[in-house]
C-alpha atoms as a PDB file:
ATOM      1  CA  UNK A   1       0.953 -10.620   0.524  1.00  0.00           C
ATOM      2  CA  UNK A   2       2.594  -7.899   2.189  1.00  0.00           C
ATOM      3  CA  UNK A   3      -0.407  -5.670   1.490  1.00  0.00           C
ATOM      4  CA  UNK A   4      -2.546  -7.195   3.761  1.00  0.00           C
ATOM      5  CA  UNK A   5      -0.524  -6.454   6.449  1.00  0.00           C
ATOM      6  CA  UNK A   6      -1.507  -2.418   6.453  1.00  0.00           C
ATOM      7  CA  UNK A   7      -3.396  -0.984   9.059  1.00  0.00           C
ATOM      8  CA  UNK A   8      -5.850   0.640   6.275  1.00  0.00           C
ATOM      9  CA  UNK A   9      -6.571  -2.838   4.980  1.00  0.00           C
ATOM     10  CA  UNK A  10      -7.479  -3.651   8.424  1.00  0.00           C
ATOM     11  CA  UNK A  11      -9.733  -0.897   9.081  1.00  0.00           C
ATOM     12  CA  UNK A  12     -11.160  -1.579   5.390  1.00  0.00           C
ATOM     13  CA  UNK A  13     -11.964  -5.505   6.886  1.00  0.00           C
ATOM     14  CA  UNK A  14     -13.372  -3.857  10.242  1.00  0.00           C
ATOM     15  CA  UNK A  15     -15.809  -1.771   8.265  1.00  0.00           C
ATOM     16  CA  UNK A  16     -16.979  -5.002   6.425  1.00  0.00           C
ATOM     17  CA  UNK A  17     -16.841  -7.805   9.506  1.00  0.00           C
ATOM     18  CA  UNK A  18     -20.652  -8.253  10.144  1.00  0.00           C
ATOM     19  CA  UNK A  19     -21.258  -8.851   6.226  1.00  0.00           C
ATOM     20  CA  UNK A  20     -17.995 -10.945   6.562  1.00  0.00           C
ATOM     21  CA  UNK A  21     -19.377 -12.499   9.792  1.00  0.00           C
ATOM     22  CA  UNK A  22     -22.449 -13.376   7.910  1.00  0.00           C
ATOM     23  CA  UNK A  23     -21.020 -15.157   5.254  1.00  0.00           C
ATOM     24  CA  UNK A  24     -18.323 -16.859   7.145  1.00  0.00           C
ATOM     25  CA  UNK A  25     -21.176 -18.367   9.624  1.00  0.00           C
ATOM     26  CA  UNK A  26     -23.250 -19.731   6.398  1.00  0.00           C
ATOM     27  CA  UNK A  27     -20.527 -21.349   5.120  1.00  0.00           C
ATOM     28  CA  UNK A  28     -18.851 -23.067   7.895  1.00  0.00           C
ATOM     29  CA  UNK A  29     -22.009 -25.079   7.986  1.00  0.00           C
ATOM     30  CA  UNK A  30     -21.865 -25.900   4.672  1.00  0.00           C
ATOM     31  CA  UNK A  31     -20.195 -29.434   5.549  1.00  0.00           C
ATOM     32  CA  UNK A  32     -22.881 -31.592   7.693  1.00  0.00           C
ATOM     33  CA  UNK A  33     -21.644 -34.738   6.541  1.00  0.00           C
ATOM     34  CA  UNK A  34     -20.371 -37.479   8.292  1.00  0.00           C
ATOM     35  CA  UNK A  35     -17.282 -37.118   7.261  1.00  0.00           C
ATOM     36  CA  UNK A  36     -17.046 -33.471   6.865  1.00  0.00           C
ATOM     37  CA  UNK A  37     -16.974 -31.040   9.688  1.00  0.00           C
ATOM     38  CA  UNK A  38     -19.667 -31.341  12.069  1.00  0.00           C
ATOM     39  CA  UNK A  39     -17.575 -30.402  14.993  1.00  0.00           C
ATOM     40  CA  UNK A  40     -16.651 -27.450  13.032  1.00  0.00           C
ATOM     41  CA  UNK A  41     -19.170 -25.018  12.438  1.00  0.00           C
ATOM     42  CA  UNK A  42     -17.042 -22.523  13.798  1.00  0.00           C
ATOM     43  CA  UNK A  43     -14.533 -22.669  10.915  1.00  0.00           C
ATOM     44  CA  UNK A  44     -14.293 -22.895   6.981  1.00  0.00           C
ATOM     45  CA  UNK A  45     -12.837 -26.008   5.477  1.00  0.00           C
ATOM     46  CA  UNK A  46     -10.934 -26.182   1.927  1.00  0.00           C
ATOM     47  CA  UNK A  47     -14.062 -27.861   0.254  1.00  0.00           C
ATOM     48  CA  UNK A  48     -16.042 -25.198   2.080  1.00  0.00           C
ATOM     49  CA  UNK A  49     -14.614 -22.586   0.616  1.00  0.00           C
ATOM     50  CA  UNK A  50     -14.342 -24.167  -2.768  1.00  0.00           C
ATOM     51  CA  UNK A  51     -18.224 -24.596  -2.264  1.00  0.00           C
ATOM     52  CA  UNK A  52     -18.308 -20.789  -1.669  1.00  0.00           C
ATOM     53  CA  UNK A  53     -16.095 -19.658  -4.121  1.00  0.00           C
ATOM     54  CA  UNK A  54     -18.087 -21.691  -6.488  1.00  0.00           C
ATOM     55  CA  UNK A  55     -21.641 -20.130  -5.811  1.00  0.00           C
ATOM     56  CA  UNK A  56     -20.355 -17.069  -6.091  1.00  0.00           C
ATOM     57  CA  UNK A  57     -18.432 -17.602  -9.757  1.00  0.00           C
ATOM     58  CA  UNK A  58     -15.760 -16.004  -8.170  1.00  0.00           C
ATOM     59  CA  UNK A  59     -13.313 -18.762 -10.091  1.00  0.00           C
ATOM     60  CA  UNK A  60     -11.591 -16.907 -13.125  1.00  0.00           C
ATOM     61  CA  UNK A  61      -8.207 -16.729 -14.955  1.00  0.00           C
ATOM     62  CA  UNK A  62      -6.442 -15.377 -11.980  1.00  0.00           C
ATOM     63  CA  UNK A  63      -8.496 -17.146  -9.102  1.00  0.00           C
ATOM     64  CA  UNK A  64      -8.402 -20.900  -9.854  1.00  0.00           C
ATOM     65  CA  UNK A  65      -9.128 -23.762  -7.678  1.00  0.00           C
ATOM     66  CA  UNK A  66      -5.546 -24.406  -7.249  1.00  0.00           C
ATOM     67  CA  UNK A  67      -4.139 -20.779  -6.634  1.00  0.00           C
ATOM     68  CA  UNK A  68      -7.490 -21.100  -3.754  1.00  0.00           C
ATOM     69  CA  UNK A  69      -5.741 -24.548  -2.355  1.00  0.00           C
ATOM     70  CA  UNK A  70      -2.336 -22.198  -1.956  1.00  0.00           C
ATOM     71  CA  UNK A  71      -4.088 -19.620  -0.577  1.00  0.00           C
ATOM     72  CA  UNK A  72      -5.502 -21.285   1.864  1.00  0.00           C
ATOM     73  CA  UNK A  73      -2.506 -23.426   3.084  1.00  0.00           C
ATOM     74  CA  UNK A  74      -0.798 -20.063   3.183  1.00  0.00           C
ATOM     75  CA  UNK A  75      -2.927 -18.162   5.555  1.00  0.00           C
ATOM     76  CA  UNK A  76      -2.742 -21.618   7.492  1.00  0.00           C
ATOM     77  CA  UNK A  77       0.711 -21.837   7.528  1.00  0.00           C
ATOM     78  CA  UNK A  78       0.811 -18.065   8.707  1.00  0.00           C
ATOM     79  CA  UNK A  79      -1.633 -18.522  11.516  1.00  0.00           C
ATOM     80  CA  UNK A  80       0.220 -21.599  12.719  1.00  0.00           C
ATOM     81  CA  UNK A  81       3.349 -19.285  12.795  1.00  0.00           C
ATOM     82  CA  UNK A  82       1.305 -16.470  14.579  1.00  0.00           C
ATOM     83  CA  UNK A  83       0.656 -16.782  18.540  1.00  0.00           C
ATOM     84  CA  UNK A  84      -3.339 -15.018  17.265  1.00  0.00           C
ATOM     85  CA  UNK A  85      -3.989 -17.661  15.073  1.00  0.00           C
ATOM     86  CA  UNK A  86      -5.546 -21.022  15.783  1.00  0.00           C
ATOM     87  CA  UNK A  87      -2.954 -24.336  14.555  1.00  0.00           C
ATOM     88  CA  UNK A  88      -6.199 -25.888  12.939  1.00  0.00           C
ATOM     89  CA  UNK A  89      -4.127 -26.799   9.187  1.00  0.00           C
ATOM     90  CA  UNK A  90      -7.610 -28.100   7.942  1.00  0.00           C
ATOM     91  CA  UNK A  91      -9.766 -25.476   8.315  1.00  0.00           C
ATOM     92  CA  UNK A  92     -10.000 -21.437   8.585  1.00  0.00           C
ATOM     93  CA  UNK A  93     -10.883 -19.567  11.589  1.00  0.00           C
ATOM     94  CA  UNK A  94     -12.975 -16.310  10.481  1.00  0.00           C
ATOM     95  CA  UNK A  95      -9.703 -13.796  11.028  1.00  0.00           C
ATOM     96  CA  UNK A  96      -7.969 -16.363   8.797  1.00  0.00           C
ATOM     97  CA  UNK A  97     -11.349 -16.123   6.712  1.00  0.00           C
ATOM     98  CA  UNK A  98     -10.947 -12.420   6.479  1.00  0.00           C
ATOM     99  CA  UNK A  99      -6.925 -12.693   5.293  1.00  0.00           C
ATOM    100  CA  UNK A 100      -7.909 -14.774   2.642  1.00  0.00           C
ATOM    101  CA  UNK A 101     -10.758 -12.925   1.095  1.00  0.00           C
ATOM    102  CA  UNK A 102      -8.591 -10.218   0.971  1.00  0.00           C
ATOM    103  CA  UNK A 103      -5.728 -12.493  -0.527  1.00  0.00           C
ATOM    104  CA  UNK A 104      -8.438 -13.391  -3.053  1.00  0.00           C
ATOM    105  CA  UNK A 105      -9.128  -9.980  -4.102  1.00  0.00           C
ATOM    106  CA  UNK A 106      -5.470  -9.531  -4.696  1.00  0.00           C
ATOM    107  CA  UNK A 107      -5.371 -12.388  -6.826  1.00  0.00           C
ATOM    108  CA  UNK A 108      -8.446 -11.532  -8.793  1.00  0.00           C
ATOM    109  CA  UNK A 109      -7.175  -7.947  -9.165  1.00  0.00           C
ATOM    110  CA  UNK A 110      -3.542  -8.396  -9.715  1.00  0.00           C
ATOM    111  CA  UNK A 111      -1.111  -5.007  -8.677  1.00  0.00           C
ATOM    112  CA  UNK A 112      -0.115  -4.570 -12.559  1.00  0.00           C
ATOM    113  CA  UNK A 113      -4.163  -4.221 -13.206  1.00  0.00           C
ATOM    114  CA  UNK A 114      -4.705  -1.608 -10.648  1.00  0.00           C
ATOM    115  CA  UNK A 115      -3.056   1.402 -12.741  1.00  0.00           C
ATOM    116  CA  UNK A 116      -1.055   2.549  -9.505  1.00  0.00           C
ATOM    117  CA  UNK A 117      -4.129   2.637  -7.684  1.00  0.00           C
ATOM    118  CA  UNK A 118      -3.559   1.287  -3.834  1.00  0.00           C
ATOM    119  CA  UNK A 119      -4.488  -1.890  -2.520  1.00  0.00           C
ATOM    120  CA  UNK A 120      -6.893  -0.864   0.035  1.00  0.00           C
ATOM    121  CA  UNK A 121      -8.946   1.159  -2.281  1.00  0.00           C
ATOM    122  CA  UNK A 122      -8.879  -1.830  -4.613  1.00  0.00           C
ATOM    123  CA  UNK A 123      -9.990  -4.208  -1.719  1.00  0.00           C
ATOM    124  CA  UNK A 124     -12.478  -1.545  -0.368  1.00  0.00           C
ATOM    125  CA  UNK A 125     -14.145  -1.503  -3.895  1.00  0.00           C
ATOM    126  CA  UNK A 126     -13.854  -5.147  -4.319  1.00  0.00           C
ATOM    127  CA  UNK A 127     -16.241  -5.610  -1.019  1.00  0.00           C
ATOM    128  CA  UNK A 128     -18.674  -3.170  -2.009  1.00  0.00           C
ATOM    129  CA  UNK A 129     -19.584  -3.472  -5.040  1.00  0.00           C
ATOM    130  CA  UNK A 130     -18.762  -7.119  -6.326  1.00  0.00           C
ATOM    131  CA  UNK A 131     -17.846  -9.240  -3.703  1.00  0.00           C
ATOM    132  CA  UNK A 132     -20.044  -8.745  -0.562  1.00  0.00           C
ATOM    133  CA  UNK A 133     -23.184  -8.001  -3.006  1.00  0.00           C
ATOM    134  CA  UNK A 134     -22.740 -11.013  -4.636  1.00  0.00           C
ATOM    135  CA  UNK A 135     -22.994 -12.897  -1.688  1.00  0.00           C
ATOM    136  CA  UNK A 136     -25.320 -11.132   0.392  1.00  0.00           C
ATOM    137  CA  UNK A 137     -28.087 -12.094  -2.869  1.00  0.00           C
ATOM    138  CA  UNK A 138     -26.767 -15.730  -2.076  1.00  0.00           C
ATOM    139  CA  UNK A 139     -27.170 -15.596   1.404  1.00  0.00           C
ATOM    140  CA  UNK A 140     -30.719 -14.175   1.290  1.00  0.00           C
ATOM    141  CA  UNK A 141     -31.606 -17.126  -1.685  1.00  0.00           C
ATOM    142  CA  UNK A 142     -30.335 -19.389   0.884  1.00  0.00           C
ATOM    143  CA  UNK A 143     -32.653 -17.913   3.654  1.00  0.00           C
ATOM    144  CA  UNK A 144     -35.680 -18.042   1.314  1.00  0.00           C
ATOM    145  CA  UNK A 145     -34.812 -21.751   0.368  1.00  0.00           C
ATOM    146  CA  UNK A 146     -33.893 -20.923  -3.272  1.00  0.00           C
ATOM    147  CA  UNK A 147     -30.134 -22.017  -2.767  1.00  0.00           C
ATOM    148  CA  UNK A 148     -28.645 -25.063  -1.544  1.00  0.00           C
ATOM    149  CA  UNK A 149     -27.153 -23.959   2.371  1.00  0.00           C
ATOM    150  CA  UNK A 150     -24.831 -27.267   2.030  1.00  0.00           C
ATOM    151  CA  UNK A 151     -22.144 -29.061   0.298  1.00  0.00           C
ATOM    152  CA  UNK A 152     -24.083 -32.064  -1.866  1.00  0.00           C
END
């Protein structure tokens, strides 16, 4: 996951953060049960983003529900390591958010699929025309009362 690490990936995340933003904040909300995360609706859980991932069909061959689970303890372990990050192993703060849905693009569009064709462009594409749209229609269902806004 090396590739994440470039500044143009960065500046590719900054362009997207208030779509990001937006979906982050709808999702950390997602859990209002007892047991789930009330006192965090400031962060993403696992089932959270399982919930998310589902909505959007964004599970395929190369993004299952296990390589997610990895993911995420990755970017958890990572931010535990970093001084940024917050030491939360349970749930996702939205820079952590932001690593992984670029992790997830990586794993949905694999290096040997991308006919030499750089990462950020990849990622940059990703956001614009499959990822963010698909979400943004979700998010606006949700606001309109067509979709559920929480984990059942």
């Amino acid at each position: 996951m090396q590739v994440l690490r470039s500044h143009h990936v960065a500046a590719i995340l900054r362009h997207y953060e208030r779509d990001l933003l937006a979906l982050f904040n709808s999702y950390a909300q997602a859990d209002q049960s007892a047991a789930g995360s009330l006192g965090s609706l400031d962060t993403v859980s696992l089932p959270e983003l399982i919930f998310a991932m589902k909505e959007g069909k964004m599970f395929d061959n190369n993004l299952t529900v296990a390589k997610l689970t990895s993911l995420f303890a990755r970017i958890n372990t990572a931010a535990e390591d970093d001084a940024d990050g917050d030491d939360d192993a349970q749930e996702l703060c939205f820079d952590e958010f932001v690593k992984l849905v670029a992790a997830v693009c990586d794993t949905k569009v694999p290096a040997d699929t991308r006919k030499g064709v750089a990462f950020e462009l990849t990622l940059q594409s990703w956001l614009h025309l499959i990822f963010l749209p698909t979400y943004k229609r979700i998010l606006k269902d949700k606001a309109r009362g067509i979709a559920a806004k929480t984990l059942k």
